[in-house]
Protein backbone atom coordinates (compact mmCIF):
# COMPACT_ATOMS: atom_id res chain seq x y z
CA UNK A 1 111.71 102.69 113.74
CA UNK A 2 109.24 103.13 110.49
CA UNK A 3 106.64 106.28 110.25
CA UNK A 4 104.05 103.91 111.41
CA UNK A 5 105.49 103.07 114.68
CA UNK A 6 106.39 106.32 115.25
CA UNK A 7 102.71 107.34 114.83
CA UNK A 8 101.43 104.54 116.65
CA UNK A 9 103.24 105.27 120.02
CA UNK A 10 102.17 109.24 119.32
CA UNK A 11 98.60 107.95 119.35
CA UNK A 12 98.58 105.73 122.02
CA UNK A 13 99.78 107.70 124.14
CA UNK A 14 97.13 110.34 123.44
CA UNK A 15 94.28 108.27 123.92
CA UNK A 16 95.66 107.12 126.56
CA UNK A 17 95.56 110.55 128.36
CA UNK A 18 91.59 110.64 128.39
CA UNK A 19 90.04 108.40 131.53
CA UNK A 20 87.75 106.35 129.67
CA UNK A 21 86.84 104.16 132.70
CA UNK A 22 83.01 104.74 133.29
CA UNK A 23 81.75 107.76 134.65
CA UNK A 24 78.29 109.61 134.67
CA UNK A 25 76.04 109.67 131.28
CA UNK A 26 76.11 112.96 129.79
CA UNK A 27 74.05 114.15 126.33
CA UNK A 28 75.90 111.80 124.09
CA UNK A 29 78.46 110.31 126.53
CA UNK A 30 76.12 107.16 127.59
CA UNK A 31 79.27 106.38 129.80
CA UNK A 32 81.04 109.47 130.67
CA UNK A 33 83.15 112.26 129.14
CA UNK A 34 86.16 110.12 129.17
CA UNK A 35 84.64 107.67 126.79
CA UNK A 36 83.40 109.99 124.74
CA UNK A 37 86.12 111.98 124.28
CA UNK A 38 87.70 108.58 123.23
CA UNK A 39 85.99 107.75 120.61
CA UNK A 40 85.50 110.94 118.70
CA UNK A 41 89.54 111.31 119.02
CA UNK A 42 89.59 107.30 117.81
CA UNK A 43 86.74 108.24 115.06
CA UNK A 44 88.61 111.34 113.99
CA UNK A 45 91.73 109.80 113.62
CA UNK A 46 91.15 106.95 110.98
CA UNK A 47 89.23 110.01 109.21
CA UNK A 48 92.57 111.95 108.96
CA UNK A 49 93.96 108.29 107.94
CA UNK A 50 91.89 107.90 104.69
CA UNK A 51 88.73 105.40 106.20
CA UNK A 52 85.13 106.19 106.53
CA UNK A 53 83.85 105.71 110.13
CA UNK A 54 80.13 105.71 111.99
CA UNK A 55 79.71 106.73 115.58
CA UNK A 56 77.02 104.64 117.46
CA UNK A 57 75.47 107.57 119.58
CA UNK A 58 78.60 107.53 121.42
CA UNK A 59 78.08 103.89 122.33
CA UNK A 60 80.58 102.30 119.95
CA UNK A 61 82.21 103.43 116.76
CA UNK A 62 83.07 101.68 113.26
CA UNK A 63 86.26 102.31 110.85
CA UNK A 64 85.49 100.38 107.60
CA UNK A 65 87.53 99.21 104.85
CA UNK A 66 87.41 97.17 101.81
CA UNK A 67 84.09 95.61 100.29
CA UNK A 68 82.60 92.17 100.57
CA UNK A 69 81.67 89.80 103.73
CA UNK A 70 81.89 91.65 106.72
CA UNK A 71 85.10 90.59 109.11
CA UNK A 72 85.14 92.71 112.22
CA UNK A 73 87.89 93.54 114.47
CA UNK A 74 86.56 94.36 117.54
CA UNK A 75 88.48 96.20 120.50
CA UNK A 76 87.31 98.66 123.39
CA UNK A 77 88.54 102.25 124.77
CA UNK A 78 86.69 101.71 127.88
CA UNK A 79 89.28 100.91 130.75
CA UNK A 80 89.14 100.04 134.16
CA UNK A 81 89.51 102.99 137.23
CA UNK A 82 93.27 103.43 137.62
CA UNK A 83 93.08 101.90 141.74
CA UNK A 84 95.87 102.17 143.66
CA UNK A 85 99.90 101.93 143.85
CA UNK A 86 100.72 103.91 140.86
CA UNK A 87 104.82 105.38 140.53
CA UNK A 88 103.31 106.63 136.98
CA UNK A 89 100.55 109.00 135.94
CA UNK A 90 97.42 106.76 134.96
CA UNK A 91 96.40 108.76 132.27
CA UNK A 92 100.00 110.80 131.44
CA UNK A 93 100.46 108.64 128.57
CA UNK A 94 104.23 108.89 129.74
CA UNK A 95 106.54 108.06 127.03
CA UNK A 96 109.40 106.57 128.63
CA UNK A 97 111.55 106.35 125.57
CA UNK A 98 115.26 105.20 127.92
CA UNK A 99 113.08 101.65 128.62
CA UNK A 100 111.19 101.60 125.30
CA UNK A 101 107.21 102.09 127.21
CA UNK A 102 104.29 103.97 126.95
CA UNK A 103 102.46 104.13 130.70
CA UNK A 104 98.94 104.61 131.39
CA UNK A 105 95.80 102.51 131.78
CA UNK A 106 94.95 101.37 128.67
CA UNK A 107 98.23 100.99 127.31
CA UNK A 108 97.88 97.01 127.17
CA UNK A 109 94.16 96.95 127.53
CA UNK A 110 92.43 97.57 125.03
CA UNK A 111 93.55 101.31 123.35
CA UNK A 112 97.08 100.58 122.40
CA UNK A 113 95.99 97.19 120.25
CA UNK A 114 92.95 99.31 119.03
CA UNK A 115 95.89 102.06 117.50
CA UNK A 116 97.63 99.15 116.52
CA UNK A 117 94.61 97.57 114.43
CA UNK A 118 93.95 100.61 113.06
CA UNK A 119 97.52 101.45 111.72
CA UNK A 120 97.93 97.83 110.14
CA UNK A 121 94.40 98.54 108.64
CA UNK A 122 96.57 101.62 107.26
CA UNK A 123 99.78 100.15 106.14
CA UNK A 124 97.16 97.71 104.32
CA UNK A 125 95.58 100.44 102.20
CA UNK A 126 98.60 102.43 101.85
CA UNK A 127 100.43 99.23 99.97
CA UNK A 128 97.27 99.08 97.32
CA UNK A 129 95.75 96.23 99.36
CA UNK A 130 92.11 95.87 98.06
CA UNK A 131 90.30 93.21 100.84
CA UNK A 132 87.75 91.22 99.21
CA UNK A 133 86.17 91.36 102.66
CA UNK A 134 84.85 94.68 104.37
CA UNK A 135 86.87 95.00 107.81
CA UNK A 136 85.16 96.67 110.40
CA UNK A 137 86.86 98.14 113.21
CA UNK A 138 84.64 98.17 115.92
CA UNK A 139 85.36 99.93 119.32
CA UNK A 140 83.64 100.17 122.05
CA UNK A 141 83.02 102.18 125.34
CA UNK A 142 81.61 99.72 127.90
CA UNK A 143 83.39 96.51 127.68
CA UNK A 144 84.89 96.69 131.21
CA UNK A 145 81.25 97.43 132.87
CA UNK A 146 78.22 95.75 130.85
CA UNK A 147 78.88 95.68 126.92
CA UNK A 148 75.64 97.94 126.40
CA UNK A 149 78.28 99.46 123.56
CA UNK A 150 77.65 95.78 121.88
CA UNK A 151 74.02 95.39 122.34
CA UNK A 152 73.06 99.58 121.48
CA UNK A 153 75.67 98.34 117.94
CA UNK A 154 73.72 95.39 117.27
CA UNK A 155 70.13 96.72 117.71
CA UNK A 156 71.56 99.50 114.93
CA UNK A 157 73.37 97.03 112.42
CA UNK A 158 74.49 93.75 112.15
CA UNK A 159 77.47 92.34 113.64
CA UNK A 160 80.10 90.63 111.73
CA UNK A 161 79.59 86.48 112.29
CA UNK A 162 83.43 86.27 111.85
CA UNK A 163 86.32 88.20 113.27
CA UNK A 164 89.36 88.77 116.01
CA UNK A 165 89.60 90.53 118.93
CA UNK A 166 92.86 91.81 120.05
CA UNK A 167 92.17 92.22 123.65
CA UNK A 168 93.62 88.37 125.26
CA UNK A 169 96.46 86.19 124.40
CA UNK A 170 98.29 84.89 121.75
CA UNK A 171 98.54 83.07 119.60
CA UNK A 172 94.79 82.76 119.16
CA UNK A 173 91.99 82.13 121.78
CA UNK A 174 90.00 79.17 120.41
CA UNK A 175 87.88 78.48 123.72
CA UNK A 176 87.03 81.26 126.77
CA UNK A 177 85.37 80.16 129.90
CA UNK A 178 81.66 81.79 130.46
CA UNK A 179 81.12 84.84 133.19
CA UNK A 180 78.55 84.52 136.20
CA UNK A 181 79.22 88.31 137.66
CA UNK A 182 76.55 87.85 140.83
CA UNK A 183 75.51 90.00 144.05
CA UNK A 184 75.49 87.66 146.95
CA UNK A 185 73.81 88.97 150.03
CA UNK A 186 74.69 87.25 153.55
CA UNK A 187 72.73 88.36 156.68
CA UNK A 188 75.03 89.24 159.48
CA UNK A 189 74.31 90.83 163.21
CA UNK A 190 75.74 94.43 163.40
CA UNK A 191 75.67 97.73 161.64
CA UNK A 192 78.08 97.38 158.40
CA UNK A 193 77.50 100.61 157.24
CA UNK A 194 81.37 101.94 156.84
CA UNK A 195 82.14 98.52 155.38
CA UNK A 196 83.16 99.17 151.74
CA UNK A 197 85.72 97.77 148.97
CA UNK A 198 86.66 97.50 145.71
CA UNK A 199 85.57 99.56 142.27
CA UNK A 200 84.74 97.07 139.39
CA UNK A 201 83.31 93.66 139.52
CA UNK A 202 86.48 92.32 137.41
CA UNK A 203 88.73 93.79 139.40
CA UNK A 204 90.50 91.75 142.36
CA UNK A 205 89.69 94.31 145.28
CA UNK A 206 93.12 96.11 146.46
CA UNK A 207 91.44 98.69 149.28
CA UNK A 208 88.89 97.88 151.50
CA UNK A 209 87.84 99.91 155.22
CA UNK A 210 85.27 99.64 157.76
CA UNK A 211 85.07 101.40 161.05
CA UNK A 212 87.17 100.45 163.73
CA UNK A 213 85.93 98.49 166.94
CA UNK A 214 86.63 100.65 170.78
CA UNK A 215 89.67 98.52 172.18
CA UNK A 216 90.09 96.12 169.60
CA UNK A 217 93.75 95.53 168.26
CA UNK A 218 94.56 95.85 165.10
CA UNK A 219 96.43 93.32 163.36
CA UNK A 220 99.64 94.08 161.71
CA UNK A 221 97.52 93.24 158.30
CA UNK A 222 95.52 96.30 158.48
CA UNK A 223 96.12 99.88 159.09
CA UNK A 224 94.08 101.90 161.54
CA UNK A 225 93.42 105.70 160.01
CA UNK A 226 90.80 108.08 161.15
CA UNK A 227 88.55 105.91 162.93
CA UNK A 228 89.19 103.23 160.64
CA UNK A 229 90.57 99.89 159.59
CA UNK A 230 91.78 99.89 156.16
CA UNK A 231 92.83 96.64 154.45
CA UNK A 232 95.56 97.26 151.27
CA UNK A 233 96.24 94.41 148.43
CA UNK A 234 96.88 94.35 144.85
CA UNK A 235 94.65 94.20 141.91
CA UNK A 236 94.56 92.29 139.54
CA UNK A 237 92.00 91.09 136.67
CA UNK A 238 89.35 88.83 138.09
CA UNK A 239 89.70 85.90 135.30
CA UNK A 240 93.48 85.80 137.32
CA UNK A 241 92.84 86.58 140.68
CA UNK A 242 95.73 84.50 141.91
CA UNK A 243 97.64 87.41 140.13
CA UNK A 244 96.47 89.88 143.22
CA UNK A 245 96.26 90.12 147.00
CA UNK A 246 92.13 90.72 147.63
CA UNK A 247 92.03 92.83 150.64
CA UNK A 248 88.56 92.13 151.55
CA UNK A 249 89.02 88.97 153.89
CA UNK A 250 91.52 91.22 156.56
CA UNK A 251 88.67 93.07 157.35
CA UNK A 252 86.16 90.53 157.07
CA UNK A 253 88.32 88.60 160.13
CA UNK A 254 88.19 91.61 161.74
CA UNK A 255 84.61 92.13 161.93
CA UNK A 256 84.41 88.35 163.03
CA UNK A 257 82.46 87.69 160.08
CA UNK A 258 84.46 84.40 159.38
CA UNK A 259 82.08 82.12 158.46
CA UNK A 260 81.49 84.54 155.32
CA UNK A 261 85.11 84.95 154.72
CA UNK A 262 85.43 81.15 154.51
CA UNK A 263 82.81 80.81 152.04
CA UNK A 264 83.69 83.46 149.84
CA UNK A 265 87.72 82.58 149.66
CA UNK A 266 87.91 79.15 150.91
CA UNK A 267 85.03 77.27 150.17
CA UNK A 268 83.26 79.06 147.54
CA UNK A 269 80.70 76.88 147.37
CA UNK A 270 81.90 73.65 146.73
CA UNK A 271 82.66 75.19 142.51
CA UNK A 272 86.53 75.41 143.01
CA UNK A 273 87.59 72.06 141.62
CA UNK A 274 85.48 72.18 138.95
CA UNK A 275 87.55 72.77 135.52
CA UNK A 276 88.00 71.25 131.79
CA UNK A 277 90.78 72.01 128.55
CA UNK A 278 89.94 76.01 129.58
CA UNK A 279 91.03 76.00 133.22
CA UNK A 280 89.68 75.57 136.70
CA UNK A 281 86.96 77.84 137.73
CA UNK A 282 87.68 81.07 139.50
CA UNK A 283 85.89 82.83 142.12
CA UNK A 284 86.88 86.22 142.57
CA UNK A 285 84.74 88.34 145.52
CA UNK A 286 85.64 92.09 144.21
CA UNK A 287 83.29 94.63 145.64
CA UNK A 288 81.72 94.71 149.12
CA UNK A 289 79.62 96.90 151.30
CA UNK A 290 77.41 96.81 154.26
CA UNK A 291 74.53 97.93 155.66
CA UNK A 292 72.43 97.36 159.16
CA UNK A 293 72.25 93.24 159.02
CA UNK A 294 73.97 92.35 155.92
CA UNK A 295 76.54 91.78 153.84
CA UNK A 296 76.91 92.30 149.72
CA UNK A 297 79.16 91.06 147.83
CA UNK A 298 80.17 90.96 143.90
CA UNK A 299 81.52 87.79 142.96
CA UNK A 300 83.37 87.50 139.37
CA UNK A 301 83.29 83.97 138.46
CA UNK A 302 84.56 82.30 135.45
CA UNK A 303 83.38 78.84 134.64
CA UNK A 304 84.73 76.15 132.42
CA UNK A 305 83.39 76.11 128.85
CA UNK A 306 81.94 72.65 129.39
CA UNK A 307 80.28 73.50 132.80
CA UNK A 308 76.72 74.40 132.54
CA UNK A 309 75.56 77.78 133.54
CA UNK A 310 72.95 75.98 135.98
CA UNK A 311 75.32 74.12 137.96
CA UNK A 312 77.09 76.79 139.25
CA UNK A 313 74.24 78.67 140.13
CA UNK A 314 72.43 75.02 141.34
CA UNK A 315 75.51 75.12 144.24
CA UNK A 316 75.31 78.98 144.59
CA UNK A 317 71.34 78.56 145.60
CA UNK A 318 72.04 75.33 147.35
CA UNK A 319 73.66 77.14 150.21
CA UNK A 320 70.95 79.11 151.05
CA UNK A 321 72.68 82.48 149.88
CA UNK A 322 70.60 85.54 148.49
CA UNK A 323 72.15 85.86 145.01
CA UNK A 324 71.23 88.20 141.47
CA UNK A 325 73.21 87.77 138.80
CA UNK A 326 74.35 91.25 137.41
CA UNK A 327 76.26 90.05 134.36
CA UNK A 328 76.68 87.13 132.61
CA UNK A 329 78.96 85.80 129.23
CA UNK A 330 78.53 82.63 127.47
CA UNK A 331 81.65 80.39 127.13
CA UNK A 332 82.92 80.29 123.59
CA UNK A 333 84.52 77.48 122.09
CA UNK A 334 85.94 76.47 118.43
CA UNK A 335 87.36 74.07 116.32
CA UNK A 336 90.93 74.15 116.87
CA UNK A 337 91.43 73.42 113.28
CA UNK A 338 89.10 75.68 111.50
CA UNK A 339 90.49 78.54 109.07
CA UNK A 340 90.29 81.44 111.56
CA UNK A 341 92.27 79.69 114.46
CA UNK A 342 94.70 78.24 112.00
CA UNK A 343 95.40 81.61 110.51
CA UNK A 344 95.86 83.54 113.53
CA UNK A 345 98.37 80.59 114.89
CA UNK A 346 100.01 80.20 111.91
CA UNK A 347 100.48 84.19 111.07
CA UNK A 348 101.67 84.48 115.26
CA UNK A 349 104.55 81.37 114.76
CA UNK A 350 105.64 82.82 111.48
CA UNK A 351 106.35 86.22 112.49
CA UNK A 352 107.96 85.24 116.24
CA UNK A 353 109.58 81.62 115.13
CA UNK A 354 107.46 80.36 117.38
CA UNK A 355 105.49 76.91 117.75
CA UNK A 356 102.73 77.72 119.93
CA UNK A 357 99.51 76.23 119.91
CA UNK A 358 95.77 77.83 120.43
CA UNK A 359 94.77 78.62 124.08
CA UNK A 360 91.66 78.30 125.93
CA UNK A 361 91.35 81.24 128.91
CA UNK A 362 88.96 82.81 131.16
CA UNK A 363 88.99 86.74 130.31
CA UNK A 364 86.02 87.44 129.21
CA UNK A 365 86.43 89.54 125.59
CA UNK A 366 84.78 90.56 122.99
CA UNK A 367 85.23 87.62 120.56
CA UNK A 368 82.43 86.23 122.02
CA UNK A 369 80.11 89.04 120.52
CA UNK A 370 80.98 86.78 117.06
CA UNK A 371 79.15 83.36 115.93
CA UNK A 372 83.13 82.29 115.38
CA UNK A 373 85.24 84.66 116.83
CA UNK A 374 88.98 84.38 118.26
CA UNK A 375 91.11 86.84 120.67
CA UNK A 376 94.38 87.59 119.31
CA UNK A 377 96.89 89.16 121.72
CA UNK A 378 98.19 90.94 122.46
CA UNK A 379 99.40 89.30 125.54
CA UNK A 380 102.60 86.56 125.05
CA UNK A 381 103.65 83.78 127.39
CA UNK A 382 106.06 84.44 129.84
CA UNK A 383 105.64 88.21 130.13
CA UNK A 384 104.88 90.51 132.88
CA UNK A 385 101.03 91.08 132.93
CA UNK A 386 100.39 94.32 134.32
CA UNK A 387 96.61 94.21 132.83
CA UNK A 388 93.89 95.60 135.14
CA UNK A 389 97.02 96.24 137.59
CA UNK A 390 98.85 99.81 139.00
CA UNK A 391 101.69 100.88 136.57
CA UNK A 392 100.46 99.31 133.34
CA UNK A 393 102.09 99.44 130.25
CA UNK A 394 102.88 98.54 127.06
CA UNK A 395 106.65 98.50 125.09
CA UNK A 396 107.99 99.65 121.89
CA UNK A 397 108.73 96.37 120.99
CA UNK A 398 105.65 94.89 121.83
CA UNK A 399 103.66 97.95 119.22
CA UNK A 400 106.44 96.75 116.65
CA UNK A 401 105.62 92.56 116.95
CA UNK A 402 101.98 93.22 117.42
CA UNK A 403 101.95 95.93 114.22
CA UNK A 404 103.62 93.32 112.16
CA UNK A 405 101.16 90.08 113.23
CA UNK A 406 97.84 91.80 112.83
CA UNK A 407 99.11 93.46 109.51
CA UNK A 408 99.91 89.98 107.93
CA UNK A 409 96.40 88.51 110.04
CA UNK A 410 94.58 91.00 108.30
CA UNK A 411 95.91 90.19 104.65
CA UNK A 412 95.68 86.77 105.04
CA UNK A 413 91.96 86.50 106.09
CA UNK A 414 90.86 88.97 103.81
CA UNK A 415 92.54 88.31 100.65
């Protein structure tokens, strides 16, 4: 194991150790300590590593090297809350050198590929590479909740029109479904008050409760505790929630609010079969509370790239549903053959001996900041995804294939 990877796996696991998932604003911490406390270590390490860096009022933060046209690398150190059905510390930044892994949220998404950007950026410089483009590293603190990072960077300087973002799949993202995160508000008879689930919008729900009914049963699906019925599943990230049990519609059936369980998991308003080259559309309902005479829900839905924004929200108002949307992505899409994509898939196939061609997905990340920009790993088919999920992680081998692919990625579309 070189000096690099060595110092990689030190580093991720440090940054892991800081909970970076959103948490109140503080005088320069627009989204918590955690972030904060983030970037500056982020910031301060590619100082000790030779670059120049600019932090963004704590928003985002920039590692620059090279002169020329700007190519940005963009990544985030904002994570998701840790949830449920953890056998290893969230933010311990274990290093679990007998299985080759470093656990911790964050591991996979997005801080150990930002460490691992940052390192090639270093093995780069260290070899006498001179890029005849600048590279800027850009990281950011609120991907996971509302990319204010991106718009408080771009209202300060210009973003990069080309670049990679190493927060997806590889070999190279050339087309991403577009995001519709919206509050749906049924009217129901009753007092809902107790009823409440989920933490994030893109995060399948995996605990949901609401106060138990005098001499009603309880099913062998839920769990009665303290005067209430809790519901448990499994998260999982919304673009995949077929990767997770949601454990809203237990207690939805319970309540007897069917008719709104149906719609939100069954029929989801007619959009379901709806789907192009980037996938079927996904419905995901992740957060839910109640209140005297309704019901609110946050849906996470990811439509295909070739599916217009209106039609989904044409079926949405059809039904007669209250609805705001509360965030919202544009679909990206690019030429499968133009010089980034063929790069990236050419640079991923020579360094695995693999023949794999560009994908089209539904996460929403930050390539789409970029007039042509690509996500680049550092996910591979046909491993365990534990993104967004309890016990996440991230191997030595995987720092040591990903380390070697966005070194030569670099190089190549920067020489």
């Amino acid at each position: 194991m070189n000096r690099f990877i060595q110092d990689i796996i030190k580093n991720i696991s440090a940054i892991i150790k800081f909970d970076s998932s959103q948490s109140a604003k503080k005088e320069g911490a627009p989204f918590g300590e955690g972030a904060k406390k983030s970037l500056d270590y982020f910031l301060a390490l590619a100082e000790f590593l030779g670059f120049k860096t600019k932090n963004y009022d704590g928003y985002a933060g920039e590692v620059v090297f090279g002169k020329g046209k700007d190519f940005a690398v963009l990544a985030h150190l904002d994570v998701v809350p840790a949830g449920s059905g953890w056998t290893h510390e969230p933010f311990g930044g274990e290093i679990d050198v007998e299985n080759g892994k470093i656990w911790g949220r964050g591991a996979m998404d997005d801080k150990g590929p930002a460490v691992i950007a940052l390192f090639a950026m270093k093995a780069l410089k260290d070899k006498g590479f001179k890029p005849k483009r600048t590279i800027k590293l850009i990281v950011g603190c609120n991907e996971e909740n509302g990319w204010e990072c991106i718009e408080y960077y771009k209202k300060h300087t210009k973003m990069p029109d080309e670049g990679i973002s190493p927060d997806a799949d590889f070999p190279a993202i050339y087309a991403v479904k577009g995001i519709l995160q919206t509050e749906l508000t049924f009217e129901a008879d009753g007092d809902f008050s107790s009823l409440r689930g989920g933490e994030r919008a893109n995060m399948v729900c995996d605990y949901c409760e609401a106060e138990a009914k005098d001499g009603q049963p309880v099913p062998p699906n839920l769990t009665f505790l303290n005067g209430k019925i809790i519901s448990r599943g499994k998260s999982a990230h919304g673009s995949t929630p077929e990767k997770g049990v949601n454990a809203i519609p237990p207690v939805l059936n319970y309540l007897g609010l069917t008719e709104i369980c149906d719609a939100l998991f069954s029929d989801c308003f007619g959009l379901k079969e709806l789907k192009d080259e980037t996938g079927t559309l996904t419905f995901s309902p992740d957060v839910i509370e109640g209140g005297k005479g309704f019901i609110r829900v946050c849906c996470d839905i990811r439509y295909p790239a070739t599916v217009s924004r209106e039609k989904v929200l044409s079926a949405i108002r059809k039904s007669g549903v209250k609805f705001a949307i509360t965030h919202e992505q544009s679909p990206l899409y690019n030429d499968k053959e133009c010089f980034l994509i063929k790069t990236l898939c050419g640079v991923y196939n020579e360094v695995t001996g693999k023949d794999i061609k560009p994908l089209a997905i539904g996460g929403g990340t930050y390539a789409r900041a970029l007039k042509c920009g690509a996500a680049f790993g550092p996910e591979e088919e046909g491993e365990e995804n534990t993104i967004h999920q309890a016990d996440e992680y991230i191997t030595f081998e995987k720092i040591e294939r990903c380390f070697k692919i966005y070194t030569l990625a670099l190089e190549r579309l920067t020489k």
